[in-house]
Protein backbone atom coordinates (compact mmCIF):
# COMPACT_ATOMS: atom_id res chain seq x y z
CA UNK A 1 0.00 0.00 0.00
CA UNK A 2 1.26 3.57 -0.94
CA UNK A 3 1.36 6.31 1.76
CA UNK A 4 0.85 10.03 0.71
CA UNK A 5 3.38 11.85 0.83
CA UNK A 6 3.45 14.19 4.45
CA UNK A 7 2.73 17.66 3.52
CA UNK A 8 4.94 20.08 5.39
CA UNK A 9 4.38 21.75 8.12
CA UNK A 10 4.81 25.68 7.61
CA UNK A 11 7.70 26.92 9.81
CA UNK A 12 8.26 30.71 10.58
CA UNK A 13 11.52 31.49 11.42
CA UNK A 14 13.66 33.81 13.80
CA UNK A 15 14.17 37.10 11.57
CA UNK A 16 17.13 37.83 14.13
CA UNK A 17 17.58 41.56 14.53
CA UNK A 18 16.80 43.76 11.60
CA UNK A 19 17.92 47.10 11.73
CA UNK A 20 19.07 49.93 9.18
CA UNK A 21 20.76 53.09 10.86
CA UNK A 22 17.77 54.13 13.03
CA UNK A 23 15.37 52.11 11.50
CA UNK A 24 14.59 48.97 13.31
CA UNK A 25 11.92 46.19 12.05
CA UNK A 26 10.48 44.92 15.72
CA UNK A 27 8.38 41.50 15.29
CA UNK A 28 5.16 41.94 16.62
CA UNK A 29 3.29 39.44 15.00
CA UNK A 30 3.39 35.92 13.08
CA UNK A 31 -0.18 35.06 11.99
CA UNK A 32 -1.34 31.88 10.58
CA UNK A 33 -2.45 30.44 7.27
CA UNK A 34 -6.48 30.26 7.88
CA UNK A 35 -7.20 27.96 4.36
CA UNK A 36 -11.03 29.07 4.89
CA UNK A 37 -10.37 32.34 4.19
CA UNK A 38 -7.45 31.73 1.34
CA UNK A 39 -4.77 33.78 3.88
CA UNK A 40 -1.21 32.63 3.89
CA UNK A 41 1.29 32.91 7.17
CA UNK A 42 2.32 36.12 7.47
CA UNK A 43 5.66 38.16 9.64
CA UNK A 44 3.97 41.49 10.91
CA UNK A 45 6.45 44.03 11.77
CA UNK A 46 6.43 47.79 13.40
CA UNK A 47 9.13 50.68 12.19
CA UNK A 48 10.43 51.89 15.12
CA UNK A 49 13.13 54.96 15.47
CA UNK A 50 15.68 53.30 17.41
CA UNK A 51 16.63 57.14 18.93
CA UNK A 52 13.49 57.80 19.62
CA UNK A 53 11.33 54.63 19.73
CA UNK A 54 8.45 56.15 17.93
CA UNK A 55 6.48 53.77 16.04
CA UNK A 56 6.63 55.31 11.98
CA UNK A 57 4.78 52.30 10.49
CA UNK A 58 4.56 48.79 9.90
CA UNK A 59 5.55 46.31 7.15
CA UNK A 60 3.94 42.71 6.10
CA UNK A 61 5.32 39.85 5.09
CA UNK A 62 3.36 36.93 3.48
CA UNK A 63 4.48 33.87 3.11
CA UNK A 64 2.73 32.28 -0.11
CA UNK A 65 2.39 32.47 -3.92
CA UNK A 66 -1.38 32.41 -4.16
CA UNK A 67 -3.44 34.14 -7.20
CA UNK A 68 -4.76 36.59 -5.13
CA UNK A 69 -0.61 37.51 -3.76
CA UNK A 70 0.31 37.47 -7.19
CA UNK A 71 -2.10 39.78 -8.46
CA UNK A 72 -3.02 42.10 -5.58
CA UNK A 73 -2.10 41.79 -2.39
CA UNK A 74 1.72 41.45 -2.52
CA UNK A 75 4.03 39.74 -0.64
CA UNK A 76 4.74 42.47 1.01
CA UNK A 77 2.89 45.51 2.28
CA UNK A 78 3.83 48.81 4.23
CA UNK A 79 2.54 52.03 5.26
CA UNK A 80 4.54 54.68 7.19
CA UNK A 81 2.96 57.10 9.04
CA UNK A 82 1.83 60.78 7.30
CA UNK A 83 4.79 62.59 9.71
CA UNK A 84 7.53 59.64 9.02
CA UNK A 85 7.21 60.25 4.91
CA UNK A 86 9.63 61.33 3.05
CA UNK A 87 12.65 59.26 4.60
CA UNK A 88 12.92 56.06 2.78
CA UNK A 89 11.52 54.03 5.68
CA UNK A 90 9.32 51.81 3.28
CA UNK A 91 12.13 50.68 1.06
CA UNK A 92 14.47 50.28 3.36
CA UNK A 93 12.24 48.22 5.74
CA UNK A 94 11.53 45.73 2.47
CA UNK A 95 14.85 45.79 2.10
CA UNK A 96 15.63 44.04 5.63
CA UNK A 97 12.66 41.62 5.02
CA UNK A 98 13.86 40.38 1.24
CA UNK A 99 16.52 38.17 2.94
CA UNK A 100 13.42 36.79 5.29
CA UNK A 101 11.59 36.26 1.97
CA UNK A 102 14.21 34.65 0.44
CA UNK A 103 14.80 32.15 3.37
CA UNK A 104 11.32 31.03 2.75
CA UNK A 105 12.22 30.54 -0.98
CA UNK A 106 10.05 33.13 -2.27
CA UNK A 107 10.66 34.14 -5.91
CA UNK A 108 9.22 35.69 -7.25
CA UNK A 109 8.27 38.58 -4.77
CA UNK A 110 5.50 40.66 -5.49
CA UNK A 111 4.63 43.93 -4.07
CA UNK A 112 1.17 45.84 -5.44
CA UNK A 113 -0.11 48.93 -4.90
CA UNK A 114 -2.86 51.59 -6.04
CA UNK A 115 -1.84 53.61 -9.53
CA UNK A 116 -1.96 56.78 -7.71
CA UNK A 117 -0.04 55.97 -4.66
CA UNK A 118 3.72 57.51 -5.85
CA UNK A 119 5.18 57.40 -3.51
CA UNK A 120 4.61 53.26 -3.06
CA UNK A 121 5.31 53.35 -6.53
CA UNK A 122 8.47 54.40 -6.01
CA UNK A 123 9.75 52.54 -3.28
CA UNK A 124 9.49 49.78 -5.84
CA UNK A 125 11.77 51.55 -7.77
CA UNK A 126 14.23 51.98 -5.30
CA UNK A 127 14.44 48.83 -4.27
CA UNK A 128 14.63 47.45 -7.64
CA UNK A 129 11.38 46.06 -8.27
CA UNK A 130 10.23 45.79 -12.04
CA UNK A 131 7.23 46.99 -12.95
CA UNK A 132 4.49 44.13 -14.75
CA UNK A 133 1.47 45.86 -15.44
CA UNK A 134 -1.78 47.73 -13.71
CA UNK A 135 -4.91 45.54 -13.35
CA UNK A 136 -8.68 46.07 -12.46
CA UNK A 137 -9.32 44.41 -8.87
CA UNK A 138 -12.58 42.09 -9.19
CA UNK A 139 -15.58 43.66 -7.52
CA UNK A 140 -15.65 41.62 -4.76
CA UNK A 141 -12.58 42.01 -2.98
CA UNK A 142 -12.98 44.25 0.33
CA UNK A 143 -10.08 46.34 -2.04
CA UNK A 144 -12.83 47.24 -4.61
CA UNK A 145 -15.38 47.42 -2.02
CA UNK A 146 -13.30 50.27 -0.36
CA UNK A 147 -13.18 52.35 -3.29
CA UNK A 148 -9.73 50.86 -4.83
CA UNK A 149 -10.50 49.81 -8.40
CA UNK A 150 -6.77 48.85 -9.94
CA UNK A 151 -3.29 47.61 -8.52
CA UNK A 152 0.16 48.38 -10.49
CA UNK A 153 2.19 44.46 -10.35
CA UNK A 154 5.86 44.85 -9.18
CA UNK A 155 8.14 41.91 -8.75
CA UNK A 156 11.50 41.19 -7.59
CA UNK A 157 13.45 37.97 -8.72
CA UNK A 158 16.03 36.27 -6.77
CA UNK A 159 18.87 35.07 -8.64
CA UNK A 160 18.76 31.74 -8.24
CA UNK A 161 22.24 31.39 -7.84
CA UNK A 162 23.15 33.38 -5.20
């Protein structure tokens, strides 16, 4: 008689301390897959000003390759707060979690955002992310039902190599 194989059991890992100038990424949350409502594991992270410990944002990191990552939620997702802007903090946080991505062999990474948001547009740019395309969100995801009606794709590939 054959056995099926074992399917593995998702592991998070230890991001150890991540921390650019007076940036630092604190862990403050892992959070389950829940398969009933499609969501894959996820690192949740706060920006905090090491100097001052003021909280300037937060940054996600899921752990999956689903459809809906793909195509518009992202790997990974950040806001910084309105009096933090201006500094870099997005992209440089994403840079501190690619390595985390990469340990769970992610590659491709996507990161999506609205058209009009430059600024997250950017921070794609700076941290090398190529553009793919802008696409309508279906009308029932709670994105359309708040008002958003397209993401812009981004991607970043791992060379497999290194």
């Amino acid at each position: 008689m054959k056995t099926s194989p074992k399917k593995k059991v998702f592991e998070f890992f230890n991001p150890g301390k991540l921390v650019d100038k007076e940036l630092e990424l604190i862990l403050i949350e892992r959070i389950p897959a829940n398969p009933k409502q499609c969501f894959v594991p996820a690192y949740r992270f706060e920006m905090k000003h090491t100097a001052t410990g003021s909280i300037m944002g937060s940054i996600r990191l899921r752990i999956g390759n689903t459809e809906f990552i793909q195509k518009y939620a992202g790997n990974i997702g950040y806001d910084v707060k309105l009096e933090f802007r201006g500094n870099k903090y997005a992209a440089r946080s994403c840079n501190l979690i690619l390595p985390l991505a990469k340990k769970h062999n992610i590659n491709p990474v996507w990161i999506t955002c609205n058209p009009d948001n430059i600024a997250s547009r950017r921070t794609c740019e700076i941290i090398g992310a190529k553009y793919v395309e802008t696409i309508p969100l279906p009308e029932d995801t709670d994105m359309y039902k708040k008002g958003d009606r397209f993401r812009c794709r981004y991607r970043i590939d791992f060379d497999p190599l290194s």
